[in-house]
C-alpha atoms as a PDB file:
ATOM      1  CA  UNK A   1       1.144 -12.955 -29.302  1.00  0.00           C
ATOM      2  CA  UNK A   2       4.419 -12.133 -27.317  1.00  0.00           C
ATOM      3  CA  UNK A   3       5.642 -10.432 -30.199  1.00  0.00           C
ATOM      4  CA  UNK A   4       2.964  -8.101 -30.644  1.00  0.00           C
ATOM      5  CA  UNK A   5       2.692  -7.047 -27.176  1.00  0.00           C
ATOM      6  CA  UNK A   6       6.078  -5.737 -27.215  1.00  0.00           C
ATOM      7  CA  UNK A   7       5.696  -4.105 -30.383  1.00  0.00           C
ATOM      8  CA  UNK A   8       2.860  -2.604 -29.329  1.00  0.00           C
ATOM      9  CA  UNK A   9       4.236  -1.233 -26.223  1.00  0.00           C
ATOM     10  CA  UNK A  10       7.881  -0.630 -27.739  1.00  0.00           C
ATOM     11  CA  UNK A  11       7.520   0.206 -30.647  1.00  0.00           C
ATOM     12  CA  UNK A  12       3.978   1.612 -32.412  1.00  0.00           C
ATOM     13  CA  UNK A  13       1.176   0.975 -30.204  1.00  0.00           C
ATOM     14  CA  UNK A  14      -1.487   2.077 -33.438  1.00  0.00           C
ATOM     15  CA  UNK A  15      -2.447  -1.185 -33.377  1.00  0.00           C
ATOM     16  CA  UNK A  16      -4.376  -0.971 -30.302  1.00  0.00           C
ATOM     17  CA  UNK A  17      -7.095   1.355 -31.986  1.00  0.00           C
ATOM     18  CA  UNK A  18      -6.087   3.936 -29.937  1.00  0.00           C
ATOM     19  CA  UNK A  19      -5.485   6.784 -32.389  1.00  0.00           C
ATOM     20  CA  UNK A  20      -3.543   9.651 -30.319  1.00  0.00           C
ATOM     21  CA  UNK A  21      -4.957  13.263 -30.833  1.00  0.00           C
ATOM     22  CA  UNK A  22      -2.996  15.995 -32.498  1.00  0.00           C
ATOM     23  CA  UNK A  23      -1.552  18.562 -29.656  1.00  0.00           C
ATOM     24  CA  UNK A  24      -2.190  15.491 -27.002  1.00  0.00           C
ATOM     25  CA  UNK A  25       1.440  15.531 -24.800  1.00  0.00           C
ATOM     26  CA  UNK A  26       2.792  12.010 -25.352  1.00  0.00           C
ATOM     27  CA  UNK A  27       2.756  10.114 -21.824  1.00  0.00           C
ATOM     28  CA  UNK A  28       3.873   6.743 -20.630  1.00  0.00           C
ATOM     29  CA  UNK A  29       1.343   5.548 -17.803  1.00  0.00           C
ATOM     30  CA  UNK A  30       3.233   3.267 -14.979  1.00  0.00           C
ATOM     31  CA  UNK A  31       0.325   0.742 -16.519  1.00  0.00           C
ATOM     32  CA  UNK A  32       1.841  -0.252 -19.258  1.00  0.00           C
ATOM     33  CA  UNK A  33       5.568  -0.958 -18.476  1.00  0.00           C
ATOM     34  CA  UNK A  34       4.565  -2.656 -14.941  1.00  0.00           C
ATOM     35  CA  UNK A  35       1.966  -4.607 -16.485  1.00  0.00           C
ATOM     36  CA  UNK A  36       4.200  -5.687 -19.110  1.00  0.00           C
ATOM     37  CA  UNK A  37       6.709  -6.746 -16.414  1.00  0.00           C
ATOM     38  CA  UNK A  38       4.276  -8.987 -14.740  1.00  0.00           C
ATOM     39  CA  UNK A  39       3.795 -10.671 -17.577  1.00  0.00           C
ATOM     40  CA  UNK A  40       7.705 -11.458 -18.011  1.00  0.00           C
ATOM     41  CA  UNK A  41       8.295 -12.598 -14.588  1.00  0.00           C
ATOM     42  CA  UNK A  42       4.733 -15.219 -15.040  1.00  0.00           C
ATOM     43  CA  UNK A  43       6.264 -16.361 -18.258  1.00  0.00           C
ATOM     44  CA  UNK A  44       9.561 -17.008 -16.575  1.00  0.00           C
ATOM     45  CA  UNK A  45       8.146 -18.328 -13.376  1.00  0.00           C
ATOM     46  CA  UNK A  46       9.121 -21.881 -14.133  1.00  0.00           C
ATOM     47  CA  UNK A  47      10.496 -21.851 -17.536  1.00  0.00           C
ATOM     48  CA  UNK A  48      14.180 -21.616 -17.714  1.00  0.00           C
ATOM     49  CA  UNK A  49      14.364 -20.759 -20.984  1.00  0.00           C
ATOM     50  CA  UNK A  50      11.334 -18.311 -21.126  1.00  0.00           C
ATOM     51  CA  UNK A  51      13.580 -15.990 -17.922  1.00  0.00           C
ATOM     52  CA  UNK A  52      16.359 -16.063 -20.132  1.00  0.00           C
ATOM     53  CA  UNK A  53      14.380 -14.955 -23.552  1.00  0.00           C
ATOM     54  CA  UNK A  54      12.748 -11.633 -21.691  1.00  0.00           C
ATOM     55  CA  UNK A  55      15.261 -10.943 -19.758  1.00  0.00           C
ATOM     56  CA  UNK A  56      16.330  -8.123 -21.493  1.00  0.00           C
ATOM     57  CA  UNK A  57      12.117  -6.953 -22.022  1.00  0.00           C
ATOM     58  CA  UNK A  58      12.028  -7.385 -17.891  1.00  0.00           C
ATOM     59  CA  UNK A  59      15.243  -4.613 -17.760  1.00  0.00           C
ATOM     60  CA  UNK A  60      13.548  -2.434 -19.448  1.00  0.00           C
ATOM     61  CA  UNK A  61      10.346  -2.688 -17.912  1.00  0.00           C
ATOM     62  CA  UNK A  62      11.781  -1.743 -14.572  1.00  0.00           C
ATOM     63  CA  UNK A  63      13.829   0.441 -15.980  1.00  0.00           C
ATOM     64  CA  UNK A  64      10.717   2.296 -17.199  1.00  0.00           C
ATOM     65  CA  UNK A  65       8.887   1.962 -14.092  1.00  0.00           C
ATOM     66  CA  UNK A  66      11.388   3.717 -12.086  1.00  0.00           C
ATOM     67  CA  UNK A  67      11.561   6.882 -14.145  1.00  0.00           C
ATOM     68  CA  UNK A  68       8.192   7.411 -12.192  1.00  0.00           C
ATOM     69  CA  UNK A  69      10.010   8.259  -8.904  1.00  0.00           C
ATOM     70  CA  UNK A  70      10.115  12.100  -9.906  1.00  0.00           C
ATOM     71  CA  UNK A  71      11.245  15.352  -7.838  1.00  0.00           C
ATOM     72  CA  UNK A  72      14.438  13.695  -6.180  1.00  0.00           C
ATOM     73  CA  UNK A  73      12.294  10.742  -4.830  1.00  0.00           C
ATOM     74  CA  UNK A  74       9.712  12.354  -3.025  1.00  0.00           C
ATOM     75  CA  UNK A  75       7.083  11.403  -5.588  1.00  0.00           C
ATOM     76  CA  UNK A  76       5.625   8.712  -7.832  1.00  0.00           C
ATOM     77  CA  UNK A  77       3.572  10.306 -10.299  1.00  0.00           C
ATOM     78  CA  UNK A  78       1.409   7.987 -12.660  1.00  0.00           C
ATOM     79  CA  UNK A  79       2.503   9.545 -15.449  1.00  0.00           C
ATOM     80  CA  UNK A  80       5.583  10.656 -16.825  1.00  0.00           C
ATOM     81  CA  UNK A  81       6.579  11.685 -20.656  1.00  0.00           C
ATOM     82  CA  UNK A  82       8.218   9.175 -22.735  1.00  0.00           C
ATOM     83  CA  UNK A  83      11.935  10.484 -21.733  1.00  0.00           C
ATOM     84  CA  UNK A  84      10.940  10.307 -17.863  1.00  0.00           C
ATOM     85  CA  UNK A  85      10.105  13.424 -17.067  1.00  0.00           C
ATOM     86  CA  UNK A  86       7.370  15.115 -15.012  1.00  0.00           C
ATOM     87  CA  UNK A  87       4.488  16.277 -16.979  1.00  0.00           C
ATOM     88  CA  UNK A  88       2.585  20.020 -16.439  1.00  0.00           C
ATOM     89  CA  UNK A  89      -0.742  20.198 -15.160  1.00  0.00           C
ATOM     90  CA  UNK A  90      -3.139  17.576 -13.461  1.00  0.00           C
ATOM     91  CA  UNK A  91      -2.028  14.789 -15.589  1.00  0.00           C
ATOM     92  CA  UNK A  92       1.294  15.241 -14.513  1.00  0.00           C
ATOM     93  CA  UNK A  93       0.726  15.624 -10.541  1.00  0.00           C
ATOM     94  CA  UNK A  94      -1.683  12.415 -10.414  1.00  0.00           C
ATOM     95  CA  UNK A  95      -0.638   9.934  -8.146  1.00  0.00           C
ATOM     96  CA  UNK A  96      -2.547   6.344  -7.647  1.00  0.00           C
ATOM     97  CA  UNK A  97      -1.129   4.904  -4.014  1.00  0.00           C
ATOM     98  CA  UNK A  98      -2.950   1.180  -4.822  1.00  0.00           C
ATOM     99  CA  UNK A  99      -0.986   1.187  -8.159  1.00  0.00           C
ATOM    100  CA  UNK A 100       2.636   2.204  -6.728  1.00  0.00           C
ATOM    101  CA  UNK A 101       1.643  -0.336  -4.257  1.00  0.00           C
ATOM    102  CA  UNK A 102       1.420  -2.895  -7.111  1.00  0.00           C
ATOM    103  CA  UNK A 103       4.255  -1.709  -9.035  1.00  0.00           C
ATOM    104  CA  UNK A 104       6.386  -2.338  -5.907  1.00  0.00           C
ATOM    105  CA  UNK A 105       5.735  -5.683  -5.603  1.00  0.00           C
ATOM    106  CA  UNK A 106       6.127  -6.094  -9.078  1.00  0.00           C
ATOM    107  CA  UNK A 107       9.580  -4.757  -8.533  1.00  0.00           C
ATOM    108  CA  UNK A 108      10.657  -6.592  -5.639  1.00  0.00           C
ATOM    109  CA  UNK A 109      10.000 -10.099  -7.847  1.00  0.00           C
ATOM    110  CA  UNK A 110      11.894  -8.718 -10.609  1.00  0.00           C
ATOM    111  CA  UNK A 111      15.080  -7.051  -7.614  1.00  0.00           C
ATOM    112  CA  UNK A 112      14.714 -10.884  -5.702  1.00  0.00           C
ATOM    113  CA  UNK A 113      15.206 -13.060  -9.722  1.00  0.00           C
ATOM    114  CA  UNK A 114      18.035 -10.255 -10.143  1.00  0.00           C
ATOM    115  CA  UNK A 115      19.912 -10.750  -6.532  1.00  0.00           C
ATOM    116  CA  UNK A 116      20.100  -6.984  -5.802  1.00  0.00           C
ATOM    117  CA  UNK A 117      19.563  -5.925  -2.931  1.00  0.00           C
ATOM    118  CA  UNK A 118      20.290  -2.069  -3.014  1.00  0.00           C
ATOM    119  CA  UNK A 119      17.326  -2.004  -6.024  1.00  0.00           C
ATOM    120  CA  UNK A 120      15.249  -3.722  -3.182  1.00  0.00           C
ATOM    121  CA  UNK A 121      15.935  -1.452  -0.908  1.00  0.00           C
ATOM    122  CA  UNK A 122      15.153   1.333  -3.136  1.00  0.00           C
ATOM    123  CA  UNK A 123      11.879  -0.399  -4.001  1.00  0.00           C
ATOM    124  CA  UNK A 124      10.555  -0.491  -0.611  1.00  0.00           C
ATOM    125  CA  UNK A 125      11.176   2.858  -0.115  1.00  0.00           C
ATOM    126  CA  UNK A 126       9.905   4.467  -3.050  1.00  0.00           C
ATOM    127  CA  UNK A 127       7.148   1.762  -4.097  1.00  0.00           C
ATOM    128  CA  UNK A 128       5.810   0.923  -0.366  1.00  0.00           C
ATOM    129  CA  UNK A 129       6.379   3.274   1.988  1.00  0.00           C
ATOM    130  CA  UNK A 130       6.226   6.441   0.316  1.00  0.00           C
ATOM    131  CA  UNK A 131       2.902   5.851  -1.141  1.00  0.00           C
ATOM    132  CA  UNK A 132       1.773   4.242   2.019  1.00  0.00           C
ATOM    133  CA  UNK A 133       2.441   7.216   4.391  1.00  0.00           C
ATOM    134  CA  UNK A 134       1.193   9.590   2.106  1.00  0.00           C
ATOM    135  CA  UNK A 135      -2.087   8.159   0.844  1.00  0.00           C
ATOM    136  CA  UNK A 136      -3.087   6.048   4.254  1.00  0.00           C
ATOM    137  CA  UNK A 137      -6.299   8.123   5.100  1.00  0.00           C
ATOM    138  CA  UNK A 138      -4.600   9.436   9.003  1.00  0.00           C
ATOM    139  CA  UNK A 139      -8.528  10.260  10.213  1.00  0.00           C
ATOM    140  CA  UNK A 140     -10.759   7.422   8.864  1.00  0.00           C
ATOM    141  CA  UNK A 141      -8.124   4.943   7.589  1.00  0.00           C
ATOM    142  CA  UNK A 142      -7.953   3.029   4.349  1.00  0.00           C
ATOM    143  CA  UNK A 143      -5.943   4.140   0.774  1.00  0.00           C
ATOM    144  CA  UNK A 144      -6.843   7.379  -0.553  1.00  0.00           C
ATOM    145  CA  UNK A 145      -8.120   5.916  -4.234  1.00  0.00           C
ATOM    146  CA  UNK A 146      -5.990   9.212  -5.745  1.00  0.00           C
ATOM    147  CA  UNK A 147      -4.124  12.138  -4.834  1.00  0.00           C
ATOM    148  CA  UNK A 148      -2.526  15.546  -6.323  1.00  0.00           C
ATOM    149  CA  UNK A 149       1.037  15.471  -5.603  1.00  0.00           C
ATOM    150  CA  UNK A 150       1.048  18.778  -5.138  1.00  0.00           C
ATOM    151  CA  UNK A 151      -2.200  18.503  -2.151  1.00  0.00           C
ATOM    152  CA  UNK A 152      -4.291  19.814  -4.821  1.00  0.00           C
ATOM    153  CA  UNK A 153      -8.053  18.987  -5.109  1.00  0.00           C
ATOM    154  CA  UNK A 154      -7.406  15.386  -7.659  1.00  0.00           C
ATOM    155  CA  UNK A 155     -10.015  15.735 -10.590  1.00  0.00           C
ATOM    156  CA  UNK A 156     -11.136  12.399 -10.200  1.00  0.00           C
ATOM    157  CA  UNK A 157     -14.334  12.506  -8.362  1.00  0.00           C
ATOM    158  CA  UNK A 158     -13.687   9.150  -6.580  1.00  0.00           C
ATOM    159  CA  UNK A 159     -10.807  10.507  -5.462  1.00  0.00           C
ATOM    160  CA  UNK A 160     -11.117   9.989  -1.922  1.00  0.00           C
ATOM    161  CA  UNK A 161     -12.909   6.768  -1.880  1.00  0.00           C
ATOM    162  CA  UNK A 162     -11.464   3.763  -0.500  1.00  0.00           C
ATOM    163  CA  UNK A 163     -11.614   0.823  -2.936  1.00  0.00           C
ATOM    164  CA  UNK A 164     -11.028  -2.807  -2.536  1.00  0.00           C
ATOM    165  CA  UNK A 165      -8.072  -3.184  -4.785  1.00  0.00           C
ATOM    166  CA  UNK A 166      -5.518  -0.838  -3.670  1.00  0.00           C
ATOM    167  CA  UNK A 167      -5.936  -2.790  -0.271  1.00  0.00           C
ATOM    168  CA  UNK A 168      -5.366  -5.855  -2.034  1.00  0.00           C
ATOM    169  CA  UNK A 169      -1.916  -4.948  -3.511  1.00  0.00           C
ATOM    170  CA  UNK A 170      -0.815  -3.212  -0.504  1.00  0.00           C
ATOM    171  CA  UNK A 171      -1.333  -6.261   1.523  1.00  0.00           C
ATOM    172  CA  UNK A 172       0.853  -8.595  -1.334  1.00  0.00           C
ATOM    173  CA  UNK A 173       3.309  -5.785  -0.982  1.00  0.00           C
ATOM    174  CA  UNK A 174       3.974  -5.124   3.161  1.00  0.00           C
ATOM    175  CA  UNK A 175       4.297  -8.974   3.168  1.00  0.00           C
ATOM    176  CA  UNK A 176       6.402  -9.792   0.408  1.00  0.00           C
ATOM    177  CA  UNK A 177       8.697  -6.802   1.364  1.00  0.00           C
ATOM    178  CA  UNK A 178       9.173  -8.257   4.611  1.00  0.00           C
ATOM    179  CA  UNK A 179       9.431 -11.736   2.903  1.00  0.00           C
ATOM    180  CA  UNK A 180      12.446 -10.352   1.452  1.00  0.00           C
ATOM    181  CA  UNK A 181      14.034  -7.518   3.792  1.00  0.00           C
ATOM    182  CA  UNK A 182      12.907  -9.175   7.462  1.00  0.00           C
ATOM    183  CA  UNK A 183      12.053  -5.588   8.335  1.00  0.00           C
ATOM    184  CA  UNK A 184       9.518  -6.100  10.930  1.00  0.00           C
ATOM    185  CA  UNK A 185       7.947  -2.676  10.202  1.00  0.00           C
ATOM    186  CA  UNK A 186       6.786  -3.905   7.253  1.00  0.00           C
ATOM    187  CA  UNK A 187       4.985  -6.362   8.756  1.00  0.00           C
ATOM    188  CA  UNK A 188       3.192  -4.349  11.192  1.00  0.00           C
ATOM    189  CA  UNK A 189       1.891  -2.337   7.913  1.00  0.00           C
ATOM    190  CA  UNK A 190       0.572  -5.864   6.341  1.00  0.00           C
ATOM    191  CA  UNK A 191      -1.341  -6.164   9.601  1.00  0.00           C
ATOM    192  CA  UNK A 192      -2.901  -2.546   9.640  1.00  0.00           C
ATOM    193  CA  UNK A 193      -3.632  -2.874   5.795  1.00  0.00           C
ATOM    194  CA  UNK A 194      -5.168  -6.115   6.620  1.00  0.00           C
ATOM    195  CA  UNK A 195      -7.551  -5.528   9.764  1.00  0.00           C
ATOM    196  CA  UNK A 196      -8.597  -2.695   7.714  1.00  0.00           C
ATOM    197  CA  UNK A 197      -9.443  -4.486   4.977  1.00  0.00           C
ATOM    198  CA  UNK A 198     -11.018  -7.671   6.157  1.00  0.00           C
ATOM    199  CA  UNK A 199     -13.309  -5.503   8.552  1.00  0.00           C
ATOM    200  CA  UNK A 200     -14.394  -2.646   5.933  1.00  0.00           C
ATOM    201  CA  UNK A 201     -14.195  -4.687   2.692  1.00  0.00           C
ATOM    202  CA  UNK A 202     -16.021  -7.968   3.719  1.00  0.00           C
ATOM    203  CA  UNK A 203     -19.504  -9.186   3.851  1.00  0.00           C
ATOM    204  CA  UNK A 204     -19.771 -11.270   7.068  1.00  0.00           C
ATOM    205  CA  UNK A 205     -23.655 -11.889   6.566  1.00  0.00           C
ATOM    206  CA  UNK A 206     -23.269 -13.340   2.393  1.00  0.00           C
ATOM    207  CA  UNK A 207     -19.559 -13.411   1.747  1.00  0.00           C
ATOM    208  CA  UNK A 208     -17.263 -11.773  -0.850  1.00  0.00           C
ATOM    209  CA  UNK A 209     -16.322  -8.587  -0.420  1.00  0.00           C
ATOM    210  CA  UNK A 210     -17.640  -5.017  -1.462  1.00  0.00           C
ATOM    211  CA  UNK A 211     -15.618  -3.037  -3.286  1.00  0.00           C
ATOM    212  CA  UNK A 212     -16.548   0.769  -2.691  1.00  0.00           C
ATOM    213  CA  UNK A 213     -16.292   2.389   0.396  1.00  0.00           C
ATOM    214  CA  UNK A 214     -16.825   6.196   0.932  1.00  0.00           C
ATOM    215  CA  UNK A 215     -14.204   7.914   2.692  1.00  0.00           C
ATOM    216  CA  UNK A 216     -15.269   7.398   6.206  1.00  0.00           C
ATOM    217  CA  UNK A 217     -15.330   3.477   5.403  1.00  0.00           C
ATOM    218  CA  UNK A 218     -19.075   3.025   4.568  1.00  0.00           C
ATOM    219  CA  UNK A 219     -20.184   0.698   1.979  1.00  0.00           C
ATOM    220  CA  UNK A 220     -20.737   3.307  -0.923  1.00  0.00           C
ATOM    221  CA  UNK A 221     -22.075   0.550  -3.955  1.00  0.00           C
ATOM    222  CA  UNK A 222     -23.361  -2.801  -2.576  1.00  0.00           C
ATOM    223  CA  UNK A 223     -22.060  -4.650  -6.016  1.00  0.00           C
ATOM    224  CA  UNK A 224     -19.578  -7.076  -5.488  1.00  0.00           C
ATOM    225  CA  UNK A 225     -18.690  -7.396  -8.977  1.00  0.00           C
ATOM    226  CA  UNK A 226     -19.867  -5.268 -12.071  1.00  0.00           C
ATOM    227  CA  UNK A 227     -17.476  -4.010 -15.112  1.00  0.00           C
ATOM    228  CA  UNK A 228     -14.640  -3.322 -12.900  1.00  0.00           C
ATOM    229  CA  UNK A 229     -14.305  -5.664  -9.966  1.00  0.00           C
ATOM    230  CA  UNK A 230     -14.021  -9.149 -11.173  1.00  0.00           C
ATOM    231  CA  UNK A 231     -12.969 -11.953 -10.022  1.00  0.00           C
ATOM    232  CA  UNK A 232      -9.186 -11.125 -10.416  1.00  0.00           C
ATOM    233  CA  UNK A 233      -7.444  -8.854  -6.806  1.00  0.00           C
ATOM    234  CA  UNK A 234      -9.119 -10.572  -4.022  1.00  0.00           C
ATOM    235  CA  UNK A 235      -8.546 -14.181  -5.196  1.00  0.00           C
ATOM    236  CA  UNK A 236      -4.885 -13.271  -6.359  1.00  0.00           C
ATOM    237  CA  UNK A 237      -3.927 -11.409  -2.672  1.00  0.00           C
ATOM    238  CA  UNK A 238      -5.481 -14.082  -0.946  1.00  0.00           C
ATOM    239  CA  UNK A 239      -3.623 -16.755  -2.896  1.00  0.00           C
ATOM    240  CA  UNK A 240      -0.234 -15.308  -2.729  1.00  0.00           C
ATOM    241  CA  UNK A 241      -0.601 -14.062   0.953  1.00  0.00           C
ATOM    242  CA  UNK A 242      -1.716 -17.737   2.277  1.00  0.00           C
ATOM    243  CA  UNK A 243       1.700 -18.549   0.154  1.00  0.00           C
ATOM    244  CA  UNK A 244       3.916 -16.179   1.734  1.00  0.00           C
ATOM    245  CA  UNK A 245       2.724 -16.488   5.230  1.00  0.00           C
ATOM    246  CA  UNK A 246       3.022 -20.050   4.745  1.00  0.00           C
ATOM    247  CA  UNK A 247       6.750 -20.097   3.332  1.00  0.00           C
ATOM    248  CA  UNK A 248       7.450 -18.078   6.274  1.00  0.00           C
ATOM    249  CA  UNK A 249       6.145 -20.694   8.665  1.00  0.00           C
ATOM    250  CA  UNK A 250       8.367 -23.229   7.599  1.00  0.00           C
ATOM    251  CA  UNK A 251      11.663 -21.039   7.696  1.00  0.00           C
ATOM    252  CA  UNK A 252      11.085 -19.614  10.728  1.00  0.00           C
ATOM    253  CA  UNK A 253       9.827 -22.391  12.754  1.00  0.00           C
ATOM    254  CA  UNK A 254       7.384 -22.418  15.316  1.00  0.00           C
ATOM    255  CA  UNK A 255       7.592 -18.731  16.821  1.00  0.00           C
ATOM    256  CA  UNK A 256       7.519 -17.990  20.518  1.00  0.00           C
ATOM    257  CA  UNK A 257       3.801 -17.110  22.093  1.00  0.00           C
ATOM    258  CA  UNK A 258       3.525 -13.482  21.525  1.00  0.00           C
ATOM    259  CA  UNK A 259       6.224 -13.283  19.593  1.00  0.00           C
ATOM    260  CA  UNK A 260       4.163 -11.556  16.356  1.00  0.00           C
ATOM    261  CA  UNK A 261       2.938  -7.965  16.134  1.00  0.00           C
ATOM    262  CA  UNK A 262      -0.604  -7.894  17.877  1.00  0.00           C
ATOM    263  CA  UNK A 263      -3.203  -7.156  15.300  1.00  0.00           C
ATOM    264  CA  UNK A 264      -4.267  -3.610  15.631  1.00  0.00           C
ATOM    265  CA  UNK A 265      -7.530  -2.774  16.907  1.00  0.00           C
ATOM    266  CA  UNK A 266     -10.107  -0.749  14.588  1.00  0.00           C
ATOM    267  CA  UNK A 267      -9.052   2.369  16.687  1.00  0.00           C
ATOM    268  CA  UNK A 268      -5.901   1.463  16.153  1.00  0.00           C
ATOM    269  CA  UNK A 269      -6.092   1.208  12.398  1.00  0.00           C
ATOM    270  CA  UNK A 270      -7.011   4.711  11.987  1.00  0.00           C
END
């Protein structure tokens, strides 16, 4: 199955019933070469021989990924054409925060297996902050769900709704980067991401959390799971922050009183 994942992707991706229109610009979402390089570093998580076999596919995943940082690294655009270069129009300019978010900590696994730190560097840079400082809502709070690189009105209707998975990535990727880098700002982001979302996201009354929010923060759909939220982003961040956090513990040792970032207030996390 492997096999024809990468062909798909690589190679000819008819297979996937996806028939491509005559005139249509040929693209390469961040999707596809990110998701792919998931995939490689779960495969090689604790097979040996697996790393080794895709290590050359997990190259050229992040190579691929990277091409995204576009107009001297002021920008990750979602899509790029297949040679990595910045597509005209709408298509071109649309940027998804939660999903450079992801990306980035998809990246820092695959700069921590490879021992390089200048790539991490680079990563949190490009993949955390950037994104973070430029689609963190500055009046209301919360991930912008898109955005126009150019400040243009997005097309996306949704556009400036705050949804729960962009939230959930973000959090995975403030505390892995500062997992990796000790940069204590980094931390301090983890913490606004996360008072944000465990106050606006959460049910206190029945549990689980909602997963649309309008722009202000209001519950916008009271479904807490339908064709796109399953049970998939909350379980995963959870799971891999109690990990972290915990793997922290133990190196550091017990830490002074007062020693951590306060958490911010509501206020405080607009």
């Amino acid at each position: 199955m492997m096999d024809q994942i990468i062909h798909w992707v690589r190679e000819d991706p008819a297979g996937l019933g996806r028939p491509q229109l005559s005139g249509t610009l040929a693209t390469e979402p961040m999707a596809v070469p990110m998701m792919l390089l998931n995939l490689v570093e779960q495969l090689g998580e604790e097979d040996e021989e697996m790393t080794d076999k895709y290590a050359e596919l997990g190259d050229w995943c992040a190579h691929r990924i990277l091409q995204h940082v576009q107009r001297d690294g002021q920008v990750v655009l979602e899509n790029v054409s297949e040679d990595g270069k910045e597509l005209p129009g709408c298509l071109g300019r649309h940027q998804n925060p939660g999903h450079t978010l992801e990306a980035g900590w998809f990246l820092l696994q695959y700069a921590l297996r490879k021992g390089d730190p200048k790539l991490q560097r680079h990563i949190i840079d490009k993949f955390l902050l950037l994104p973070f400082h430029s689609g963190w809502d500055p009046e209301h709070g919360g991930l912008f769900y898109f955005q126009d690189a150019d400040d243009l009105c997005p097309t996306q209707l949704e556009w400036n709704m705050k949804l729960w998975w962009p939230h959930t990535e973000a959090m995975i990727a403030f505390l892995m980067g500062y997992r990796d880098s000790g940069d204590p700002a980094l931390l301090n982001l983890f913490y606004q991401v996360a008072e944000y979302t465990f106050h606006q996201f959460r049910d206190p009354e029945y549990g689980e959390w909602f997963g649309y929010l309008n722009q202000e923060g209001k519950v916008a759909l009271t479904i807490k799971g339908g064709p796109f939220k399953g049970c998939f982003h909350v379980p995963r961040c959870l799971a891999m922050c109690e990990q972290i956090l915990g793997a922290l513990l133990q190196r550091l040792g017990p830490a002074p009183l007062g020693s951590l970032p306060a958490v911010p207030t509501r206020e405080g996390s607009k």
